[in-house]
N, C-alpha and C. Protein backbone atom coordinates (compact mmCIF):
# COMPACT_ATOMS: atom_id res chain seq x y z
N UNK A 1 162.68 -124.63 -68.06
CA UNK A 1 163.01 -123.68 -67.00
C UNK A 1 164.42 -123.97 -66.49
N UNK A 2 164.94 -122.90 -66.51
CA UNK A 2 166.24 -123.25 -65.90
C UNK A 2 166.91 -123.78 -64.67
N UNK A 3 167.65 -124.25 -63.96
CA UNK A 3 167.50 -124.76 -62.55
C UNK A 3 168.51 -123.81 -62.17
N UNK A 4 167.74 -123.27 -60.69
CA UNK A 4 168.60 -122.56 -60.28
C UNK A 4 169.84 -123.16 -59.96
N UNK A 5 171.11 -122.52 -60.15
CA UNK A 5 172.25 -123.02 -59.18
C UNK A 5 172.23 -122.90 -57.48
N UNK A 6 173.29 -123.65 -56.98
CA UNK A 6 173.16 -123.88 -55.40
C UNK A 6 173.72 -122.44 -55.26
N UNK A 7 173.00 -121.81 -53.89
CA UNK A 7 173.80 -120.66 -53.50
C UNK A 7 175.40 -120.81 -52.63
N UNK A 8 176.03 -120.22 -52.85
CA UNK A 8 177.11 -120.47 -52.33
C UNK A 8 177.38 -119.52 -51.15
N UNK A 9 177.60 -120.09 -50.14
CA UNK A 9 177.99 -119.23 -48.75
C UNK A 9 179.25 -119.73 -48.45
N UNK A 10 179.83 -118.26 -47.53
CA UNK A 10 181.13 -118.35 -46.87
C UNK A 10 180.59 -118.04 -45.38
N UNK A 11 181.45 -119.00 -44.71
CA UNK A 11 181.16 -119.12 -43.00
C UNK A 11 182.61 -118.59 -42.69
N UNK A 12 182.68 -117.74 -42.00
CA UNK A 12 183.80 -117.14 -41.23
C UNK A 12 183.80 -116.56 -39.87
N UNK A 13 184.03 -117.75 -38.92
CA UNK A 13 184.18 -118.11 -37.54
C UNK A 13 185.24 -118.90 -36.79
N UNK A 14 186.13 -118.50 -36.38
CA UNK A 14 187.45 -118.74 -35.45
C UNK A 14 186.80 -120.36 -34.37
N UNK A 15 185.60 -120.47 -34.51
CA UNK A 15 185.48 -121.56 -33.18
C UNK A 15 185.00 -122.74 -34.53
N UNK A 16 185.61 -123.39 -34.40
CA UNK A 16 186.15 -124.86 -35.63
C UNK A 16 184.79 -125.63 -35.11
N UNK A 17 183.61 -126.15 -33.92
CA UNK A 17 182.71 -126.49 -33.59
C UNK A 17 181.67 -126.01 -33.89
N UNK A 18 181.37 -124.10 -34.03
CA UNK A 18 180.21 -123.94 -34.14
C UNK A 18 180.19 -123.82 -35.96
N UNK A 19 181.74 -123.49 -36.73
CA UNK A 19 181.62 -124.04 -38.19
C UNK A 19 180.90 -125.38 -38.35
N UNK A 20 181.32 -126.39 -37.55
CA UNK A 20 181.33 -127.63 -38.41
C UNK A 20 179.26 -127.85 -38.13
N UNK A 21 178.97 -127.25 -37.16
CA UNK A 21 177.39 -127.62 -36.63
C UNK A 21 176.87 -126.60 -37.70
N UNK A 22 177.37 -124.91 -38.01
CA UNK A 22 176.73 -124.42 -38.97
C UNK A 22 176.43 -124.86 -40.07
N UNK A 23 177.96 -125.53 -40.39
CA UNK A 23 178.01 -125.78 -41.75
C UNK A 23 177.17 -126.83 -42.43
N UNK A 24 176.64 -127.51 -41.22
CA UNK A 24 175.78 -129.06 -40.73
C UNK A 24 173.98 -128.48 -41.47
N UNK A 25 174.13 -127.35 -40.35
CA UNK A 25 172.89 -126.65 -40.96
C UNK A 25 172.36 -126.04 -42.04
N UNK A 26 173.31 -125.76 -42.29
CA UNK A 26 173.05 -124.58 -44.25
C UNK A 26 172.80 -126.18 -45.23
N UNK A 27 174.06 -127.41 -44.91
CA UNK A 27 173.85 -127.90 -45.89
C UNK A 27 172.66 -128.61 -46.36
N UNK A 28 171.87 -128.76 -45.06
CA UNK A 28 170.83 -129.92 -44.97
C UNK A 28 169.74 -128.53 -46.04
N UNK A 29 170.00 -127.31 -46.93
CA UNK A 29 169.20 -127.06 -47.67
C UNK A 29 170.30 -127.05 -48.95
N UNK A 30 170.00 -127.02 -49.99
CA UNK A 30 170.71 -126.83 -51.01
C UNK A 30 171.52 -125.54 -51.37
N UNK A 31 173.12 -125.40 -50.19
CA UNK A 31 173.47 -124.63 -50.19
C UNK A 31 174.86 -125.07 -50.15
N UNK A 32 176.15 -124.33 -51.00
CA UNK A 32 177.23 -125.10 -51.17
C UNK A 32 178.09 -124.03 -49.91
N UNK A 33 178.45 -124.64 -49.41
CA UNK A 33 179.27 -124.00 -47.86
C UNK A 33 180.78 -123.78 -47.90
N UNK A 34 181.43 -122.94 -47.72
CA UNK A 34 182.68 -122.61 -47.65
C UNK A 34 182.98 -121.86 -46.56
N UNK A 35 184.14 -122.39 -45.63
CA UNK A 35 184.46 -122.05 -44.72
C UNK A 35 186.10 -121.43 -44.58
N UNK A 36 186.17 -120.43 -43.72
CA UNK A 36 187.49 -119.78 -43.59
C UNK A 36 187.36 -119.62 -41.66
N UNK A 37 188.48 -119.83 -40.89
CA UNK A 37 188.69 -119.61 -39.98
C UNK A 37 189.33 -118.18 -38.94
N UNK A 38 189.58 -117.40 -39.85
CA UNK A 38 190.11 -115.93 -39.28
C UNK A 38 189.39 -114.77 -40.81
N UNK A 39 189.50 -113.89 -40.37
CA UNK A 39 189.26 -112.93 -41.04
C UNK A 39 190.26 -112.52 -42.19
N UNK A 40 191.42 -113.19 -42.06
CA UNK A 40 192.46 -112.53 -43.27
C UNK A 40 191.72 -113.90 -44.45
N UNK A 41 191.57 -114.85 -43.80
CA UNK A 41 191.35 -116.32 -45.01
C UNK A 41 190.06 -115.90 -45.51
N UNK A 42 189.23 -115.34 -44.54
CA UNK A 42 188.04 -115.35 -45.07
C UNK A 42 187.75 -114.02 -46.09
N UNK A 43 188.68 -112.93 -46.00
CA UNK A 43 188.77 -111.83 -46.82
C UNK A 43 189.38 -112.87 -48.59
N UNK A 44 190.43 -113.44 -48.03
CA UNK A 44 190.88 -114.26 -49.21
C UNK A 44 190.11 -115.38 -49.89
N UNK A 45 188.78 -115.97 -48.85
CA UNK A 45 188.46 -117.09 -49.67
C UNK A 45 186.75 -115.86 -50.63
N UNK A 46 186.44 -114.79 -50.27
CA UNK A 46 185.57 -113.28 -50.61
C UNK A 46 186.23 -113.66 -52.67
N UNK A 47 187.29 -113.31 -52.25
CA UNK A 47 187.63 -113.09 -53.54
C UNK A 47 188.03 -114.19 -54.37
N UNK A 48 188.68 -115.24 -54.25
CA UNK A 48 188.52 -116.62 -54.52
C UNK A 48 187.20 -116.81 -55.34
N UNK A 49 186.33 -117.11 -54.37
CA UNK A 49 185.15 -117.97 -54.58
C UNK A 49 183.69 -116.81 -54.66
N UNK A 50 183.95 -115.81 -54.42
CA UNK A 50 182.86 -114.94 -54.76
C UNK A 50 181.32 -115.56 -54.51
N UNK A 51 181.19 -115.76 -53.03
CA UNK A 51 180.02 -116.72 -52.47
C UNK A 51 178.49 -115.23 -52.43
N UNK A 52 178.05 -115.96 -52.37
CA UNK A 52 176.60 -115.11 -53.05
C UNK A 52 175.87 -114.80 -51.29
N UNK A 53 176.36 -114.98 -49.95
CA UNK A 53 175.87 -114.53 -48.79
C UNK A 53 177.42 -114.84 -47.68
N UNK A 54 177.65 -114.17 -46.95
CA UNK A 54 178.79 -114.16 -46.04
C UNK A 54 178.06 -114.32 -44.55
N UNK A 55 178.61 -115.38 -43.79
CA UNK A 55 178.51 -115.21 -42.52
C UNK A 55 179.71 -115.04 -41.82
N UNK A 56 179.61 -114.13 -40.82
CA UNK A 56 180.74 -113.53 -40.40
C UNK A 56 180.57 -113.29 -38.98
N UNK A 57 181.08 -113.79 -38.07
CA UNK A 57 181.80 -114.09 -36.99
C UNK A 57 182.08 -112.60 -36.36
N UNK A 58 181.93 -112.00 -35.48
CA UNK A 58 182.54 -110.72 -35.10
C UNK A 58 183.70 -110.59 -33.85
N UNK A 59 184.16 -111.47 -33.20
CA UNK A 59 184.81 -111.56 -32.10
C UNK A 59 185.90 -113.06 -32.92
N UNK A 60 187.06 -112.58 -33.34
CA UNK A 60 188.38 -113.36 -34.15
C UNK A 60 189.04 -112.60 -33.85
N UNK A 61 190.28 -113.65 -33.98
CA UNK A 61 191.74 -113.01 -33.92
C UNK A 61 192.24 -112.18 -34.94
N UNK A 62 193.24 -111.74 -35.15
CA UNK A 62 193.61 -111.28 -36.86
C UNK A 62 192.63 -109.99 -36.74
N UNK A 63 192.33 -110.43 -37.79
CA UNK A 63 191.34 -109.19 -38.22
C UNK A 63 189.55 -109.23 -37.55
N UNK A 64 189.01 -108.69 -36.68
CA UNK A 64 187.48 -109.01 -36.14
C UNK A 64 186.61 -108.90 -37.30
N UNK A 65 185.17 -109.56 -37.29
CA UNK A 65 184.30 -109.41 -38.33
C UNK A 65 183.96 -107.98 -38.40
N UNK A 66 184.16 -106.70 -37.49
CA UNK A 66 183.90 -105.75 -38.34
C UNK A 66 184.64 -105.38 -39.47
N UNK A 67 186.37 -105.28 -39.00
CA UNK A 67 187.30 -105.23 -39.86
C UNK A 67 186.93 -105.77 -41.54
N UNK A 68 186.76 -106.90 -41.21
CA UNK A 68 186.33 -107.74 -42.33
C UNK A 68 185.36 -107.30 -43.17
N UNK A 69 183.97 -106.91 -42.60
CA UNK A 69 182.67 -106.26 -43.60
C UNK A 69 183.08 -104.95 -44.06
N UNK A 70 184.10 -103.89 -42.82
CA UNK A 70 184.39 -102.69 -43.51
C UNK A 70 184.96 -102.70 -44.83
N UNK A 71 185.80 -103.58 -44.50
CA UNK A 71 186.70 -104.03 -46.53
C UNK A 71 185.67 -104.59 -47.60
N UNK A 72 184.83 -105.70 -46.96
CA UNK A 72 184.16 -105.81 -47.97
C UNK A 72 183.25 -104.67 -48.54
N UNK A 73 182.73 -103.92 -47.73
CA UNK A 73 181.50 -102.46 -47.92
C UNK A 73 182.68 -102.01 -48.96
N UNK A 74 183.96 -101.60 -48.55
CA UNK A 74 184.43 -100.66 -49.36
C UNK A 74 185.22 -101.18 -50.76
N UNK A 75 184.97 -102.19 -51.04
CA UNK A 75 185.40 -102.81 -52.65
C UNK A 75 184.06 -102.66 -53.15
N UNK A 76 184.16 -101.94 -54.73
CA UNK A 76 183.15 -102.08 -55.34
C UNK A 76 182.79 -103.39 -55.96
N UNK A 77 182.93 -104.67 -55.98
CA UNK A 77 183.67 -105.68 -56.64
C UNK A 77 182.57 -106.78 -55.59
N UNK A 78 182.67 -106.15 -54.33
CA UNK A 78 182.25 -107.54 -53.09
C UNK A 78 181.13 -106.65 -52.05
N UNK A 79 181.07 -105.44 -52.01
CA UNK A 79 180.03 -104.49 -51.56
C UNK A 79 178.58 -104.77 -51.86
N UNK A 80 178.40 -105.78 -52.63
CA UNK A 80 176.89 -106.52 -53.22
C UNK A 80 176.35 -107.51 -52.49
N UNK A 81 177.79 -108.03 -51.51
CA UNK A 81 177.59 -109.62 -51.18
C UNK A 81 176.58 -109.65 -49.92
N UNK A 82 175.65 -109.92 -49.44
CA UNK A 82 174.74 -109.33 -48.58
C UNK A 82 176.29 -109.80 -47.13
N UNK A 83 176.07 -109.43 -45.68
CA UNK A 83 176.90 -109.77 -44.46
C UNK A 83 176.22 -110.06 -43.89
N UNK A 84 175.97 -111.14 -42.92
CA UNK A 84 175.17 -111.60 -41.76
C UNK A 84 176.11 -111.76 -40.63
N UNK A 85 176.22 -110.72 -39.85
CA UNK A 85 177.22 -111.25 -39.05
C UNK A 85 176.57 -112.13 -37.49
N UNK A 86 177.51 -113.04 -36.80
CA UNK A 86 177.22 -113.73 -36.32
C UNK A 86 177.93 -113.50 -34.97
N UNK A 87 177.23 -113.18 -33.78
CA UNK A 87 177.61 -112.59 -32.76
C UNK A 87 177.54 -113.10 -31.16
N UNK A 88 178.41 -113.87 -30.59
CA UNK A 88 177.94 -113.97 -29.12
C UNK A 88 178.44 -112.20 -27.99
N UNK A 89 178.53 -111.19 -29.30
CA UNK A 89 178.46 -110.67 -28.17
C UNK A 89 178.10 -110.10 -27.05
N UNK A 90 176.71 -110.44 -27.01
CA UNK A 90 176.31 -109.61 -25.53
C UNK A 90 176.86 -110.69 -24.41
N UNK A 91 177.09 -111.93 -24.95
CA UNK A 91 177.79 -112.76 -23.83
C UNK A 91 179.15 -111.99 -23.62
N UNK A 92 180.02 -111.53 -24.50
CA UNK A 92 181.16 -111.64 -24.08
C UNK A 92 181.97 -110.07 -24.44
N UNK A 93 180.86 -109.54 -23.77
CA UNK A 93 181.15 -107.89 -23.95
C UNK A 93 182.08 -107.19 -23.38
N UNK A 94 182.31 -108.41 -21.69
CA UNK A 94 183.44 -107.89 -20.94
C UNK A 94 185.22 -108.22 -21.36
N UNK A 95 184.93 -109.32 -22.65
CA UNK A 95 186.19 -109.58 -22.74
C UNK A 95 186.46 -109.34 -24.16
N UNK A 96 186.39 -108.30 -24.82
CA UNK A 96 186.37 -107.56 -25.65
C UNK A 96 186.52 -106.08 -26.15
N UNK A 97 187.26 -105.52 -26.59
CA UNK A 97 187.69 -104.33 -26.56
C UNK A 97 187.15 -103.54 -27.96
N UNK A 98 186.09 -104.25 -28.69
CA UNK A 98 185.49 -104.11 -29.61
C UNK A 98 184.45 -103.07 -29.24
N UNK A 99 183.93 -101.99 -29.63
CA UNK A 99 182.56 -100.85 -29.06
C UNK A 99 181.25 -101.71 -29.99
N UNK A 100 180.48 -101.68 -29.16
CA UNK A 100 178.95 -102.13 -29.89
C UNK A 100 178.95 -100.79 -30.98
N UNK A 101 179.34 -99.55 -30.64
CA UNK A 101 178.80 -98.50 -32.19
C UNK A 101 179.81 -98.76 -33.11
N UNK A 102 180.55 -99.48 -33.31
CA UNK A 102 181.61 -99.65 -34.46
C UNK A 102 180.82 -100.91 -34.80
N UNK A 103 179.87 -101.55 -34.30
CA UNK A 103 179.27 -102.99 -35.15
C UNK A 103 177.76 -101.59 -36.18
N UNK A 104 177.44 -101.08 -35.16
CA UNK A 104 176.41 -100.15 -35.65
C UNK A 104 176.54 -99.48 -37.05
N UNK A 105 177.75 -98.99 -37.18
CA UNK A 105 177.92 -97.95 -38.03
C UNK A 105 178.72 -98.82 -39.17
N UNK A 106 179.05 -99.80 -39.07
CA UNK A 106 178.74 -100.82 -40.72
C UNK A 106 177.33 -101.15 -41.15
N UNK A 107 177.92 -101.47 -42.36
CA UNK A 107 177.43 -101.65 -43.20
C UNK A 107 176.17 -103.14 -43.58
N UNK A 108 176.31 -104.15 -42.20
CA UNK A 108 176.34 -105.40 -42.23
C UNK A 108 174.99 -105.91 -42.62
N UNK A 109 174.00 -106.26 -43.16
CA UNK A 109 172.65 -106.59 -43.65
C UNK A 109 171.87 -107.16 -42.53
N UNK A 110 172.57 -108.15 -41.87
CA UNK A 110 171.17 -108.43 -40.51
C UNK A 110 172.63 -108.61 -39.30
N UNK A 111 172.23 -108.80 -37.88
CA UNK A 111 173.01 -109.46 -36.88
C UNK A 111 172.03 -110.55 -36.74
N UNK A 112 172.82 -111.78 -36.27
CA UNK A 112 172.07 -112.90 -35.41
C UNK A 112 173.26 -113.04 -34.39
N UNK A 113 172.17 -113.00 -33.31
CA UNK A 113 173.33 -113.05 -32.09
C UNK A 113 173.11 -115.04 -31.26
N UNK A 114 174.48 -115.54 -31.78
CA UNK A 114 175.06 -116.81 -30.95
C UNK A 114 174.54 -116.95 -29.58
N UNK A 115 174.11 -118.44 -29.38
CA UNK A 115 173.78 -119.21 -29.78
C UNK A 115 172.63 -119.19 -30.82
N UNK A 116 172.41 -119.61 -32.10
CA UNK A 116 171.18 -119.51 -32.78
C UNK A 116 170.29 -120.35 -33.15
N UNK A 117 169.07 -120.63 -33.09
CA UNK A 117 168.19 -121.74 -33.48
C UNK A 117 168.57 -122.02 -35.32
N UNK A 118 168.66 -123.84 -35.51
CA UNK A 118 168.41 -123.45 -36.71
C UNK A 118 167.69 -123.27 -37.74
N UNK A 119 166.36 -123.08 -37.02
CA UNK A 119 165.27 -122.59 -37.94
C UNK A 119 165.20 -120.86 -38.35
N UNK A 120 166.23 -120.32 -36.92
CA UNK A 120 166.18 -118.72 -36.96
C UNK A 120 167.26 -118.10 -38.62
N UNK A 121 168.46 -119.19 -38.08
CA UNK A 121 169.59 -119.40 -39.15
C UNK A 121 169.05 -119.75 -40.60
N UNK A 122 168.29 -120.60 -41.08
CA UNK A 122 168.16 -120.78 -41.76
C UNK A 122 167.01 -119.70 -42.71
N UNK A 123 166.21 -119.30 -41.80
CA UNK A 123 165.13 -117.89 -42.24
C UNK A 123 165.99 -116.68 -42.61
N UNK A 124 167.23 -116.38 -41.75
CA UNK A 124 167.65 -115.13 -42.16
C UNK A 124 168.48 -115.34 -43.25
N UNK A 125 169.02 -116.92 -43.44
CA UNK A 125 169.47 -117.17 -44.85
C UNK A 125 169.33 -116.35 -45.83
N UNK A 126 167.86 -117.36 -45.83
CA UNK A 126 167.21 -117.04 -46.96
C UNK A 126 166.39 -115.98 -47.45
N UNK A 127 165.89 -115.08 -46.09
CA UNK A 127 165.88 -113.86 -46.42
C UNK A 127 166.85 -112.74 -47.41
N UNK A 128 167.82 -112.92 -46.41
CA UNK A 128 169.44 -111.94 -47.77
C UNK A 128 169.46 -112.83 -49.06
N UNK A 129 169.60 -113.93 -49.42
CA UNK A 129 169.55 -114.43 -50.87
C UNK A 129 168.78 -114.58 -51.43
N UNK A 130 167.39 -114.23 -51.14
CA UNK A 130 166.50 -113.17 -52.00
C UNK A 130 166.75 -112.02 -52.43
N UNK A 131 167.77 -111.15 -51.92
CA UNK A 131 168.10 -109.82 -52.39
C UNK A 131 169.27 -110.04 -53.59
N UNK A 132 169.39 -110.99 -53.70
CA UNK A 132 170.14 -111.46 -54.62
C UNK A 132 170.00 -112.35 -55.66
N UNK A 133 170.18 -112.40 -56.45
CA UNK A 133 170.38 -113.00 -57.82
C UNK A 133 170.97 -114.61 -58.13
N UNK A 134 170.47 -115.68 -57.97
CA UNK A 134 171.35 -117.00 -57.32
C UNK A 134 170.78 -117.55 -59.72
């Protein structure tokens, strides 16, 4: 039987603390982690490394995580990759110029809204990389 390979995820989140605790969490399952800090790196590390689930951050500088999933939805190439985006925003709705219906009207496969348990994190994992092929 063949062994599966490790799934490969990209974490793309501007706050360098809740990477390093995520990244803490994915690894403790057999999951190879790659991280980008703004939305332009993390569009660049998409195509690079072609990671098999994206977590994505929605409140960054540069480019915001919607920005980011809209490009990915619209390449035929990276439009496969499931998006989980990762959200404190109902905390921080007042300091944001972002509309909740522009998160709506992507494309994105689940929200988990920040702070997250990591038993919640780790279920919706692995939920989207079942829809996929590892």
């Amino acid at each position: 039987m063949a062994k599966k390979r490790q799934a490969k995820i990209l974490l793309v989140d501007d706050d360098p603390d809740f990477v390093e605790a995520t990244k803490t969490i994915l690894e403790s399952k057999p999951y190879q982690v790659i991280t980008a800090l703004d939305g332009d790196e993390g569009l660049q590390k998409v195509s690079d490394e072609k990671p098999d689930l994206i977590l994505l951050d929605v409140i960054m500088p540069l480019k915001d995580g919607f920005t980011v999933c809209e490009r990915l939805k619209k390449d035929p190439q990276l439009s496969k990759i499931p998006v989980l985006m990762l959200t404190a925003f109902a905390e921080k709705r007042g300091e944001t110029s972002i509309a909740v219906s522009q998160g709506l009207a992507l494309e994105a496969d689940d929200y988990i809204d920040k702070p997250v348990s990591p038993g919640e994190l780790l279920s919706r994992v692995e939920k989207q990389l079942k829809k996929v092929e590892i």
